[in-house]
PDB file of N, CA and C in Angstrom:
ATOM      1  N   UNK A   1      86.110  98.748 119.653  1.00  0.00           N
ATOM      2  CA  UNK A   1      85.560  99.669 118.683  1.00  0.00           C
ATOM      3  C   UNK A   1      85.833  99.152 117.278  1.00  0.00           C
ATOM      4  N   UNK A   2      84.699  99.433 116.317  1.00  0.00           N
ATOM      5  CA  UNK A   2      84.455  99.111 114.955  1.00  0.00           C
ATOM      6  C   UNK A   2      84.814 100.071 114.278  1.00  0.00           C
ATOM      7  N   UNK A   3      85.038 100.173 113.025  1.00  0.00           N
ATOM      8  CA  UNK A   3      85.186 101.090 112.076  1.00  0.00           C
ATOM      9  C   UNK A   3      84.315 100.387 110.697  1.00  0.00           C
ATOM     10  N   UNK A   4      83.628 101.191 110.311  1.00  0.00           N
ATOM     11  CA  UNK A   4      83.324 100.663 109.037  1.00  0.00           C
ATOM     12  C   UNK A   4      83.156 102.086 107.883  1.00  0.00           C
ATOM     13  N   UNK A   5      83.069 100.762 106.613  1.00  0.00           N
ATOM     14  CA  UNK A   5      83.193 101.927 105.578  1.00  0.00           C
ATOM     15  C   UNK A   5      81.782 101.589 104.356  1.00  0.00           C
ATOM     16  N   UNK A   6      81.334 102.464 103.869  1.00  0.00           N
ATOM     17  CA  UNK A   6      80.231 102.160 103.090  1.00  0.00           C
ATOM     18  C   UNK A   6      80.272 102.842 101.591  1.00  0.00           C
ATOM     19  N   UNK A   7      81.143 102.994 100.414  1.00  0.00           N
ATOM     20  CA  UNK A   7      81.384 103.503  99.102  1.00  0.00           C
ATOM     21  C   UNK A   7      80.546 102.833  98.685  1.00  0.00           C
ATOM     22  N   UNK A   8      79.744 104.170  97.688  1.00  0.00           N
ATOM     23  CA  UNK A   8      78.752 103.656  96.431  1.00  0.00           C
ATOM     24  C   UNK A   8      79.593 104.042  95.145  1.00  0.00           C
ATOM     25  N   UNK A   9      80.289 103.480  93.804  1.00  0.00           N
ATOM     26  CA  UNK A   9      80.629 103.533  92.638  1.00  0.00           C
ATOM     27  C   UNK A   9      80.000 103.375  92.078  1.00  0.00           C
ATOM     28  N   UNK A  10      79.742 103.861  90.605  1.00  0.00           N
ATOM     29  CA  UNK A  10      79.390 103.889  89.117  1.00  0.00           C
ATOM     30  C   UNK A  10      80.684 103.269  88.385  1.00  0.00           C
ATOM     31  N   UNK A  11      80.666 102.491  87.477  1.00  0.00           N
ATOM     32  CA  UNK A  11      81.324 102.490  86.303  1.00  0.00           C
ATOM     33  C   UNK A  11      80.729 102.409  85.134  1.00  0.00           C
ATOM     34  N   UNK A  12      81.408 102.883  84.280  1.00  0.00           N
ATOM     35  CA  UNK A  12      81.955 103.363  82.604  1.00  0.00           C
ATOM     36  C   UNK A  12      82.548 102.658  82.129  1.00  0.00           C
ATOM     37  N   UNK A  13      82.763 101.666  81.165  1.00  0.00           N
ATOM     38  CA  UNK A  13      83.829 100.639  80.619  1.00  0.00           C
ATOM     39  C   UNK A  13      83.705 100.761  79.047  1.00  0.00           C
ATOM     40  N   UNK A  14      84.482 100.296  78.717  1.00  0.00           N
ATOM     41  CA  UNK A  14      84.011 100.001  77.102  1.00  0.00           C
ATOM     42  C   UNK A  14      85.440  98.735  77.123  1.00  0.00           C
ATOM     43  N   UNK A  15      84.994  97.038  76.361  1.00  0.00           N
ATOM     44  CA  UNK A  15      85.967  96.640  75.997  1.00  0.00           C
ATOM     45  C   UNK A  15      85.758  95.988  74.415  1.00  0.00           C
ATOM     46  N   UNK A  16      87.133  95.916  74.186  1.00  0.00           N
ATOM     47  CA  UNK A  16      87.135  95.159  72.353  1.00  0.00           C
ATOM     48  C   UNK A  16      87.589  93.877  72.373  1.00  0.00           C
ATOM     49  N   UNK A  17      88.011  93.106  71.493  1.00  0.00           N
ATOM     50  CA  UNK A  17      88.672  92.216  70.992  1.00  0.00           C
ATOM     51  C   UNK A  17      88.516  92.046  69.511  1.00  0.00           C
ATOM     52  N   UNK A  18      89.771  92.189  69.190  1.00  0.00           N
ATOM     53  CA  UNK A  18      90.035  91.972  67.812  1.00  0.00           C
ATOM     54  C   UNK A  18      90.857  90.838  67.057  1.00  0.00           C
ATOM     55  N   UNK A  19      90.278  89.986  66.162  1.00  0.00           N
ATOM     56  CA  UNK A  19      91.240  89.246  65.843  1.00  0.00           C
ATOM     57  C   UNK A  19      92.267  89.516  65.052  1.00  0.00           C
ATOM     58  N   UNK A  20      93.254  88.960  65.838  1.00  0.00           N
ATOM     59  CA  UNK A  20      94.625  89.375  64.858  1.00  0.00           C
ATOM     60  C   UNK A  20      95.147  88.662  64.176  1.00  0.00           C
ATOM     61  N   UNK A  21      94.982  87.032  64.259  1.00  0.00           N
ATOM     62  CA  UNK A  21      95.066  85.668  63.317  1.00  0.00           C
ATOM     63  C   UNK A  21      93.894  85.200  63.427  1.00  0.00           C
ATOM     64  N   UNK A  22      93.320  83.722  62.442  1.00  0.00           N
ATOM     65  CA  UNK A  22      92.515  82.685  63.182  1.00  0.00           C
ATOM     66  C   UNK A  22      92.690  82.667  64.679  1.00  0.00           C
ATOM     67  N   UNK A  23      94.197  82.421  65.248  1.00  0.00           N
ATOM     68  CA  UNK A  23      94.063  81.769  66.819  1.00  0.00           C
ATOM     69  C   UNK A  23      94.045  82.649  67.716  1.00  0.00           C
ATOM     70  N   UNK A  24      94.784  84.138  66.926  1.00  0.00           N
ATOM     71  CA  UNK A  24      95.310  85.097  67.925  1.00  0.00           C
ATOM     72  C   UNK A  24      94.494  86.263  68.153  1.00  0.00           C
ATOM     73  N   UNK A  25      93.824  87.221  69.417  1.00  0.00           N
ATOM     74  CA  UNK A  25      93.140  87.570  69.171  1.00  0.00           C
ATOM     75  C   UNK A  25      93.057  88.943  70.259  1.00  0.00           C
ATOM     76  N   UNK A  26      93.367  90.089  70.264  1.00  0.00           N
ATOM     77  CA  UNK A  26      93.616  91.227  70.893  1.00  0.00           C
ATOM     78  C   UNK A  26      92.413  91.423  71.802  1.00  0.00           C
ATOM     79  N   UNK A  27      93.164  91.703  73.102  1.00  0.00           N
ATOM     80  CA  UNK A  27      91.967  92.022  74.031  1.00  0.00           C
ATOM     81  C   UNK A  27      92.229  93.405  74.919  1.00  0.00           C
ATOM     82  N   UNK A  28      90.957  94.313  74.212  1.00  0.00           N
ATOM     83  CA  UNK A  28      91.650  96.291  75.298  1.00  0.00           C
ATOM     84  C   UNK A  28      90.747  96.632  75.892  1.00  0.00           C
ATOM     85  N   UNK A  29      91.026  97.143  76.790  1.00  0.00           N
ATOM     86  CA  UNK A  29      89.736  97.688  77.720  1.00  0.00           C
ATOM     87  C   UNK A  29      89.902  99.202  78.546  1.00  0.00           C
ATOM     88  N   UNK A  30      88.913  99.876  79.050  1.00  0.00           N
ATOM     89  CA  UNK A  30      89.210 100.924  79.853  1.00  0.00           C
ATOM     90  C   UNK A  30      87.819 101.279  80.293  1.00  0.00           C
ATOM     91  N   UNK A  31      87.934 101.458  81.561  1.00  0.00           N
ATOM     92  CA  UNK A  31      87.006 101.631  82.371  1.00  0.00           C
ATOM     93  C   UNK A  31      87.063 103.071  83.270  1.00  0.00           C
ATOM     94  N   UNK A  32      86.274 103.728  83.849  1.00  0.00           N
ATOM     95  CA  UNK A  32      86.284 104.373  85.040  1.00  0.00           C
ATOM     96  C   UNK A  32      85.584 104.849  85.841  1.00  0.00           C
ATOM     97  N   UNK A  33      85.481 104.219  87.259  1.00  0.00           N
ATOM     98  CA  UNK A  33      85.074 104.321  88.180  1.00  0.00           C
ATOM     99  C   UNK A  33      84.792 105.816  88.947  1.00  0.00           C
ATOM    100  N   UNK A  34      83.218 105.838  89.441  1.00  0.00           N
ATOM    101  CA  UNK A  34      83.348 106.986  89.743  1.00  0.00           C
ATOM    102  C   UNK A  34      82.738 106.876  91.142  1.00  0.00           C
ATOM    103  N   UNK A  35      83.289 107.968  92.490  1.00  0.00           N
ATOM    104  CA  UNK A  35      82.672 107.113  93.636  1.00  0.00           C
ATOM    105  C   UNK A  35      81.549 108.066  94.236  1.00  0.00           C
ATOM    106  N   UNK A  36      80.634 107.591  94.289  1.00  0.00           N
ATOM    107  CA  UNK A  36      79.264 108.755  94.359  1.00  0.00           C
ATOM    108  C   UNK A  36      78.982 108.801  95.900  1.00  0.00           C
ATOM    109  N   UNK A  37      79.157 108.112  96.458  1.00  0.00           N
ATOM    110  CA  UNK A  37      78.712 108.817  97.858  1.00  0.00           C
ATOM    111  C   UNK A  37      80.127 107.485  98.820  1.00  0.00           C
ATOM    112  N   UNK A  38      80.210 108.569 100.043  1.00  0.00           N
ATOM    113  CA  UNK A  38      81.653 107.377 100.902  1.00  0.00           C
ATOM    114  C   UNK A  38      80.872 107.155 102.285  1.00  0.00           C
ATOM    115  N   UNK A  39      80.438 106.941 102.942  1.00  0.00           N
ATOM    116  CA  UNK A  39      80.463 106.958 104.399  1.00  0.00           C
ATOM    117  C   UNK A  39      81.111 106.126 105.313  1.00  0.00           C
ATOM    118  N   UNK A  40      82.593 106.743 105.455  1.00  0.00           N
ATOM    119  CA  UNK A  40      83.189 106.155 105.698  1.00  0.00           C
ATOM    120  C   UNK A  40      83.201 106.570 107.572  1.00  0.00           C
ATOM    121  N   UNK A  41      83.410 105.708 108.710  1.00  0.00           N
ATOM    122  CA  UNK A  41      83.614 106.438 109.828  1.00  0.00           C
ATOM    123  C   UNK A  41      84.880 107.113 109.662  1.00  0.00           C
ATOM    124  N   UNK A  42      84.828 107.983 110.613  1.00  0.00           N
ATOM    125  CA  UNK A  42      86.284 108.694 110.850  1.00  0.00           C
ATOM    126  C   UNK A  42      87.061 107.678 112.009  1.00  0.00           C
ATOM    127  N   UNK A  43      88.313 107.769 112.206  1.00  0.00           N
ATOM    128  CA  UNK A  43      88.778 107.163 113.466  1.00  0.00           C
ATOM    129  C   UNK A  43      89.392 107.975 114.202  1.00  0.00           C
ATOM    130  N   UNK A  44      88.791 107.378 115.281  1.00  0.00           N
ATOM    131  CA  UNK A  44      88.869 108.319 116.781  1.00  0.00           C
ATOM    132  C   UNK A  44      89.765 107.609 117.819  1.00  0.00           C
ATOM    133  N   UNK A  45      89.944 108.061 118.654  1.00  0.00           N
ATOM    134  CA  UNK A  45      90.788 107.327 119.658  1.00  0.00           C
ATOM    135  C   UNK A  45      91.530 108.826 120.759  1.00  0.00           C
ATOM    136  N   UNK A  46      91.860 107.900 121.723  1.00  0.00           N
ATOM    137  CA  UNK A  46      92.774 108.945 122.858  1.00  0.00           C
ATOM    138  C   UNK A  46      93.910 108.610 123.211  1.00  0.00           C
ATOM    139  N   UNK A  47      94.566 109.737 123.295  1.00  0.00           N
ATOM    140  CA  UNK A  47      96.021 109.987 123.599  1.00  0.00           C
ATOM    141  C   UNK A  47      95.696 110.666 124.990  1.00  0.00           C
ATOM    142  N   UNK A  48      97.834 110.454 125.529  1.00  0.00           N
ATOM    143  CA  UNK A  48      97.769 110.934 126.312  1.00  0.00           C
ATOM    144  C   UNK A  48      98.654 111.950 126.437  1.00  0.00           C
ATOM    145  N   UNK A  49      98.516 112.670 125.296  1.00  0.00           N
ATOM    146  CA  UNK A  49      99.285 113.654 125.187  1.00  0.00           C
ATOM    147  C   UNK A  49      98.382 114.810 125.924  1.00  0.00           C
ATOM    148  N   UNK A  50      98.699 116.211 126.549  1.00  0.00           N
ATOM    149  CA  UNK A  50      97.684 116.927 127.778  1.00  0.00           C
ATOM    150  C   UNK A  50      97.274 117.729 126.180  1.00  0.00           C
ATOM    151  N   UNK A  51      96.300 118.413 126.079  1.00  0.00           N
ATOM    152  CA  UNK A  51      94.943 118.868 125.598  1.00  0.00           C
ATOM    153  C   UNK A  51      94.833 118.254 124.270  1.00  0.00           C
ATOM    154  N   UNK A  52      95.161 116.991 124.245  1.00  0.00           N
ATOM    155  CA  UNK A  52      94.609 115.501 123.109  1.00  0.00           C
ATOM    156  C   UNK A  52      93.985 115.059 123.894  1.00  0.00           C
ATOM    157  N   UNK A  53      93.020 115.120 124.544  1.00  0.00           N
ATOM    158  CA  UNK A  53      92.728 113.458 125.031  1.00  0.00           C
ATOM    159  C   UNK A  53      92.100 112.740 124.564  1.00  0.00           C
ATOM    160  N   UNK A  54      91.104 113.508 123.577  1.00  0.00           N
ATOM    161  CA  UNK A  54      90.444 112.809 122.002  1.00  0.00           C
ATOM    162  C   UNK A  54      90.593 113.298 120.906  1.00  0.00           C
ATOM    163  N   UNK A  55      90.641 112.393 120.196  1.00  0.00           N
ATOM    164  CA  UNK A  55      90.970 112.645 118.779  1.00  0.00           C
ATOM    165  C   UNK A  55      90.034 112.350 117.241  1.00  0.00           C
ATOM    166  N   UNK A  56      89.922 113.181 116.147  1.00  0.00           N
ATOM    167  CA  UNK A  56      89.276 112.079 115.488  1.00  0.00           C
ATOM    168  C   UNK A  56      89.435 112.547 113.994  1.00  0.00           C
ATOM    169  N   UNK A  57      89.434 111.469 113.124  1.00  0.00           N
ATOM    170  CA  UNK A  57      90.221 111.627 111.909  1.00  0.00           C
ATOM    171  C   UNK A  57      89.825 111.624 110.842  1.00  0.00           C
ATOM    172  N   UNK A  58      89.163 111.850 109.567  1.00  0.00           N
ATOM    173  CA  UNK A  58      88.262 111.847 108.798  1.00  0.00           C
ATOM    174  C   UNK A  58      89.180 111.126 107.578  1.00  0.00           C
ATOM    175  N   UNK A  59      89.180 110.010 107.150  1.00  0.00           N
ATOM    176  CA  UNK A  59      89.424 108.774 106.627  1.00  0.00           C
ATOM    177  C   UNK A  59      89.335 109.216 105.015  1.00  0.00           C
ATOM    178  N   UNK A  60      88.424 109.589 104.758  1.00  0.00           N
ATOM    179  CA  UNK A  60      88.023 110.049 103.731  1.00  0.00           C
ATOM    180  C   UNK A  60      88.404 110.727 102.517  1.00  0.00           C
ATOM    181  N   UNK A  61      89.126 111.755 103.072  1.00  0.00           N
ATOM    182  CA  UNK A  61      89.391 113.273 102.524  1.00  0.00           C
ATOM    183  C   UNK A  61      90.345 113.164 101.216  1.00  0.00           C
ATOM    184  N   UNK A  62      90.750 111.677 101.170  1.00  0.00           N
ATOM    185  CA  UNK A  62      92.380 112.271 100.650  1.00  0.00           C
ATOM    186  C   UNK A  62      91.738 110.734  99.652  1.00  0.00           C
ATOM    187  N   UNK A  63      90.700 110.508  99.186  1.00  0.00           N
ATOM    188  CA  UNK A  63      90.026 109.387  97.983  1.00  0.00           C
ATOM    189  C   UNK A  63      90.003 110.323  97.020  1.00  0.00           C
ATOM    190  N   UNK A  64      89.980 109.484  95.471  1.00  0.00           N
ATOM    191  CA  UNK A  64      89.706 110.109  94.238  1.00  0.00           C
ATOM    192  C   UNK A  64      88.434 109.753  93.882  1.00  0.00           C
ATOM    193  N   UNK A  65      87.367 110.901  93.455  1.00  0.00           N
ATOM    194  CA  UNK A  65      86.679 111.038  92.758  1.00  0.00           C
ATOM    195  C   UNK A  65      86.414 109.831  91.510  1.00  0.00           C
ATOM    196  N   UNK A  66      87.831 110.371  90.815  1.00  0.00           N
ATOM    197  CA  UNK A  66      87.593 109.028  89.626  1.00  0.00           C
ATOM    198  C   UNK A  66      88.737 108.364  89.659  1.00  0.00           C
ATOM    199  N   UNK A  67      88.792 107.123  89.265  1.00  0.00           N
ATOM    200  CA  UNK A  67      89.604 105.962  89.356  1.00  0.00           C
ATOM    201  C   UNK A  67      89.455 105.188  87.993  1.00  0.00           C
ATOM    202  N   UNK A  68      90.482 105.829  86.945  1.00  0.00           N
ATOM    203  CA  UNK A  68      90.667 105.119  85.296  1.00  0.00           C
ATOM    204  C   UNK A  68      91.126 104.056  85.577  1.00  0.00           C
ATOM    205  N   UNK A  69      90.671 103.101  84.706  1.00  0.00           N
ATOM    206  CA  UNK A  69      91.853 101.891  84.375  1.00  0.00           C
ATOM    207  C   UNK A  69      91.810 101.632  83.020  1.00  0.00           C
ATOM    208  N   UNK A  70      93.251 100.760  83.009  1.00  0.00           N
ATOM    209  CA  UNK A  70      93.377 100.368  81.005  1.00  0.00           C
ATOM    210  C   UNK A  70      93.710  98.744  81.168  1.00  0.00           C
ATOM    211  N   UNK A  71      93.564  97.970  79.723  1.00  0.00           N
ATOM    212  CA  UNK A  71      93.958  96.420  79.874  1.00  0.00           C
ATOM    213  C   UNK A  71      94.273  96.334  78.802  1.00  0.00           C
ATOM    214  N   UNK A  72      95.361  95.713  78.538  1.00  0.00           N
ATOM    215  CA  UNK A  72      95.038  94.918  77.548  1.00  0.00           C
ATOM    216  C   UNK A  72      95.981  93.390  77.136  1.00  0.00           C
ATOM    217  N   UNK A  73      95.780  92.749  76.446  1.00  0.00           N
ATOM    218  CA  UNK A  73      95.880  91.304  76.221  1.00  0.00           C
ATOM    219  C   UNK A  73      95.925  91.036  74.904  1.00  0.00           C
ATOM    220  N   UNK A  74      96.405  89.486  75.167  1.00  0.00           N
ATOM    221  CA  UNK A  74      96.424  88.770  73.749  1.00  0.00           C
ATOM    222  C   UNK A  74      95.840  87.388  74.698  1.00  0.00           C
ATOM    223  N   UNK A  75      95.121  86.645  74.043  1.00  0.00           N
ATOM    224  CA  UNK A  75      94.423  85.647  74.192  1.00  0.00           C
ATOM    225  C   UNK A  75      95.169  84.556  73.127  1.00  0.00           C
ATOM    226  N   UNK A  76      95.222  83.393  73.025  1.00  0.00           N
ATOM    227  CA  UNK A  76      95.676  82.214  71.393  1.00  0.00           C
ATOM    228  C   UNK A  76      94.962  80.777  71.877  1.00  0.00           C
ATOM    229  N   UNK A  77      94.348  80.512  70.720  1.00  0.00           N
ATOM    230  CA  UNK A  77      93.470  79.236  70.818  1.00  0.00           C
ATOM    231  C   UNK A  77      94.180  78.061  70.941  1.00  0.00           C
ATOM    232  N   UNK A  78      94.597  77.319  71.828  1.00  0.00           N
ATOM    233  CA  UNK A  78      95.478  75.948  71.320  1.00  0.00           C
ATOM    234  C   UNK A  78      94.566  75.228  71.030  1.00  0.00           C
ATOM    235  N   UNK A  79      93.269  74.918  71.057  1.00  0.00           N
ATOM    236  CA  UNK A  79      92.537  73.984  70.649  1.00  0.00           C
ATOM    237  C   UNK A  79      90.928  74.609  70.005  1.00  0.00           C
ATOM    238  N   UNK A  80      89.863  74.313  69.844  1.00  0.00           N
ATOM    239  CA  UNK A  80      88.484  74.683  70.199  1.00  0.00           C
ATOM    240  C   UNK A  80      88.327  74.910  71.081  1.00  0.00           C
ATOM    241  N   UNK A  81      88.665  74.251  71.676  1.00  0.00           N
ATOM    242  CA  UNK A  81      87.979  74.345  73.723  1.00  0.00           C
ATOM    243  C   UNK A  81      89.307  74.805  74.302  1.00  0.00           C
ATOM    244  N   UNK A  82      90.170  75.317  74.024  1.00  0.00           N
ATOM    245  CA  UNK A  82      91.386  75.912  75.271  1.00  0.00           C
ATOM    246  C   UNK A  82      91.787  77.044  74.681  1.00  0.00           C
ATOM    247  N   UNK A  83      92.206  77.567  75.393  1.00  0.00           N
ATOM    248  CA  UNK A  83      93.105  78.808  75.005  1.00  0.00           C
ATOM    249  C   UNK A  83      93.416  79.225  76.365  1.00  0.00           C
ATOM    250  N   UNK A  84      95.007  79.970  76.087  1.00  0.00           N
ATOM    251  CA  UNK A  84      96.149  80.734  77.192  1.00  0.00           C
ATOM    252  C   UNK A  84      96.082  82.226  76.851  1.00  0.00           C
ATOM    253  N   UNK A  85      96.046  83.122  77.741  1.00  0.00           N
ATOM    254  CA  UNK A  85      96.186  84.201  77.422  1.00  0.00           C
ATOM    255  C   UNK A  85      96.972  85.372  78.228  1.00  0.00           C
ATOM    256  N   UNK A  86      97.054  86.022  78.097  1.00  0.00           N
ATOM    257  CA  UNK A  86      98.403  87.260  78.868  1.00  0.00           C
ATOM    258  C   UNK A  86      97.701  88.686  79.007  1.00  0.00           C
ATOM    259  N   UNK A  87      97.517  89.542  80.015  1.00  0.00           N
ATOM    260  CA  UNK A  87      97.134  90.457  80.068  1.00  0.00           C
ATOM    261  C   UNK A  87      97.833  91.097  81.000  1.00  0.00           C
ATOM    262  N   UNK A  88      97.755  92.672  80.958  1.00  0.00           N
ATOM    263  CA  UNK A  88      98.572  94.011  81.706  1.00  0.00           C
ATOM    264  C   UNK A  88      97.453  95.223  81.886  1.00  0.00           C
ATOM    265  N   UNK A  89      97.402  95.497  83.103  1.00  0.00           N
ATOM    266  CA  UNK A  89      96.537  96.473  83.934  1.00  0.00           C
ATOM    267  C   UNK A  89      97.407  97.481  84.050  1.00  0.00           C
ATOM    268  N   UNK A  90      96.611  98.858  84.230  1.00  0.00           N
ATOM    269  CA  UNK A  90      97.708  99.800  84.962  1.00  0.00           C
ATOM    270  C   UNK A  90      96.109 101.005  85.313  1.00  0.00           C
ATOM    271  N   UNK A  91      95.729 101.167  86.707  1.00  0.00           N
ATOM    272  CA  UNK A  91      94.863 101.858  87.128  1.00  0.00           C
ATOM    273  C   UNK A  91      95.358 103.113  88.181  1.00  0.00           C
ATOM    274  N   UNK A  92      94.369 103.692  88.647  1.00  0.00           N
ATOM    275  CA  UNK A  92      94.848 104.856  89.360  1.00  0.00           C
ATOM    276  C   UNK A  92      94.671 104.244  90.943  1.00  0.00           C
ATOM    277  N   UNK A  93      95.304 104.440  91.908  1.00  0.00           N
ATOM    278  CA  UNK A  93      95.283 104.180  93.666  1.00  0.00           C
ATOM    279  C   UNK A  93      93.890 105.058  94.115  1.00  0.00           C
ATOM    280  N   UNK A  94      92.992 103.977  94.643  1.00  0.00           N
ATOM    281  CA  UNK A  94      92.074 105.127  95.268  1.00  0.00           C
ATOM    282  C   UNK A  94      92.435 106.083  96.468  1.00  0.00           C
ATOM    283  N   UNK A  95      93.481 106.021  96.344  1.00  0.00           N
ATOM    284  CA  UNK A  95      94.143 107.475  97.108  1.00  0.00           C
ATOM    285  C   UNK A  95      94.644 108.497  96.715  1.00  0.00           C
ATOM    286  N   UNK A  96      94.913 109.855  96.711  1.00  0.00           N
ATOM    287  CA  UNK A  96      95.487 110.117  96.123  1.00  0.00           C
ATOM    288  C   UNK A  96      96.977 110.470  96.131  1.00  0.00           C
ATOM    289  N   UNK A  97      97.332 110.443  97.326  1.00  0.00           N
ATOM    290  CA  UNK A  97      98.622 110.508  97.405  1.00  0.00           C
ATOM    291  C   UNK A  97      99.734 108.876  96.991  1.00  0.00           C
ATOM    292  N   UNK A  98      98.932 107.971  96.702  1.00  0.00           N
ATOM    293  CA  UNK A  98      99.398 106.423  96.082  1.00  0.00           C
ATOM    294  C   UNK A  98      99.502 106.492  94.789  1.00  0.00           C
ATOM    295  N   UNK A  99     100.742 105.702  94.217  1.00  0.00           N
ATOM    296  CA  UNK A  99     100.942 105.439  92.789  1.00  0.00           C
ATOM    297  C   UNK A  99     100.369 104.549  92.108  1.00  0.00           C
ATOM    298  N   UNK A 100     100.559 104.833  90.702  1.00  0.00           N
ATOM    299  CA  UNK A 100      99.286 104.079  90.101  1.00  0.00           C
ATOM    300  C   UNK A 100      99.691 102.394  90.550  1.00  0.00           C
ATOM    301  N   UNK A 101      98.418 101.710  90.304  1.00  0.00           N
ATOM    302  CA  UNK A 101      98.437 100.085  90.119  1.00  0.00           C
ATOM    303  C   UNK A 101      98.734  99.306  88.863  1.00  0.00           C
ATOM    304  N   UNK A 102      99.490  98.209  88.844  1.00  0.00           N
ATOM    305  CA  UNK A 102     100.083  97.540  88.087  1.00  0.00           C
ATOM    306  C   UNK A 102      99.172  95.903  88.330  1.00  0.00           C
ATOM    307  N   UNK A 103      99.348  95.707  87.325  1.00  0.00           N
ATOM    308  CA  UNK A 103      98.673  93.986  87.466  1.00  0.00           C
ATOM    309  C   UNK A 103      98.607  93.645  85.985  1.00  0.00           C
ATOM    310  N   UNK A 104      99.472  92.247  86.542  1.00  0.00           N
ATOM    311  CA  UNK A 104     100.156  91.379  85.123  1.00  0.00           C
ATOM    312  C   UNK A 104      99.280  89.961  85.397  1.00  0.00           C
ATOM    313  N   UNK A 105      98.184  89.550  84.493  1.00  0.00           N
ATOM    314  CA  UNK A 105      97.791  88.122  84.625  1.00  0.00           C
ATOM    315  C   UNK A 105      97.761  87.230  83.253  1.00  0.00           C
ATOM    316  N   UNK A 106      98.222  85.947  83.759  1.00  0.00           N
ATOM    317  CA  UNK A 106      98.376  84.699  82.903  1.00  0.00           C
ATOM    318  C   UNK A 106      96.897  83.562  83.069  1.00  0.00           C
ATOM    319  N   UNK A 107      96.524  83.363  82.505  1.00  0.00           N
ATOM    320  CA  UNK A 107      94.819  82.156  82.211  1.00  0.00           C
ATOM    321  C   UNK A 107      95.541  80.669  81.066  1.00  0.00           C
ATOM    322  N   UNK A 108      94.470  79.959  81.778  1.00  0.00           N
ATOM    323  CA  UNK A 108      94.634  78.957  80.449  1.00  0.00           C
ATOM    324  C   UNK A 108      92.836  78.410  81.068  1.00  0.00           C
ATOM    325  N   UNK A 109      91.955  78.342  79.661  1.00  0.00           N
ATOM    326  CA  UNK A 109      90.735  78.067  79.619  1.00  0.00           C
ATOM    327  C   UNK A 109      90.589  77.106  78.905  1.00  0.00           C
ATOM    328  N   UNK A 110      89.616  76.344  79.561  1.00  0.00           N
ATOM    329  CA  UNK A 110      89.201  75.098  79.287  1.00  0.00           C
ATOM    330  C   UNK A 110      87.546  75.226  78.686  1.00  0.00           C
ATOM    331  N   UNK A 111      87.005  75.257  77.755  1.00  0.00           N
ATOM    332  CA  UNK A 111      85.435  74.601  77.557  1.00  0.00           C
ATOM    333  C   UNK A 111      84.974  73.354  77.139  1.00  0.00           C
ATOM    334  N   UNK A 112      83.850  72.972  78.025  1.00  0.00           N
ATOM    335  CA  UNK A 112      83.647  71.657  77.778  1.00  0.00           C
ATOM    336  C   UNK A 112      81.667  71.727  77.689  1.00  0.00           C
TER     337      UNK A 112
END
């Protein structure tokens, strides 16, 4: 047996960047996700516990509606063509009983 899941989302974003030197240069963002339709299966299965002998579970119930997130960063040019940059996430769990999400990322870009 399969289980599958089928979520349709919308998002909302807006992001900036501002320079804060020639090299240095602020990067914010915030978005939020909204989830418009789920079809998710339920999961089923049997026990053998006496008047269980099927079961079935609706997967669903306990998703958020909306799902914010925030970013933001500093970007610095070491060259024309390179730059390193640093950024910090913090969004909501599409569950709702889960704590929010964290995410720390490091880049170094190359153009040629």
């Amino acid at each position: 047996n399969a289980a599958s899941s089928d979520e349709t989302y919308a998002t909302f974003g807006v992001r900036s960047e501002t320079p804060l030197t020639p090299k240095t240069t602020l990067q914010l963002g915030a978005a939020v996700d909204a989830l418009l339709s789920d079809n998710t299966d339920p999961i089923e299965g049997r026990s053998a516990v006496p008047g269980l002998n099927r079961f079935q579970l609706r997967s669903n119930l306990d998703k958020r509606d909306l799902l914010p997130v925030a970013n933001a960063g500093v970007s610095y040019a070491l060259s024309p063509n390179s730059s390193v940059s640093g950024q910090v996430q913090v969004g909501a769990s599409t569950h709702k009983e889960e704590s929010a999400v964290y995410g720390v990322g490091v880049q170094y870009r190359y153009a040629f």
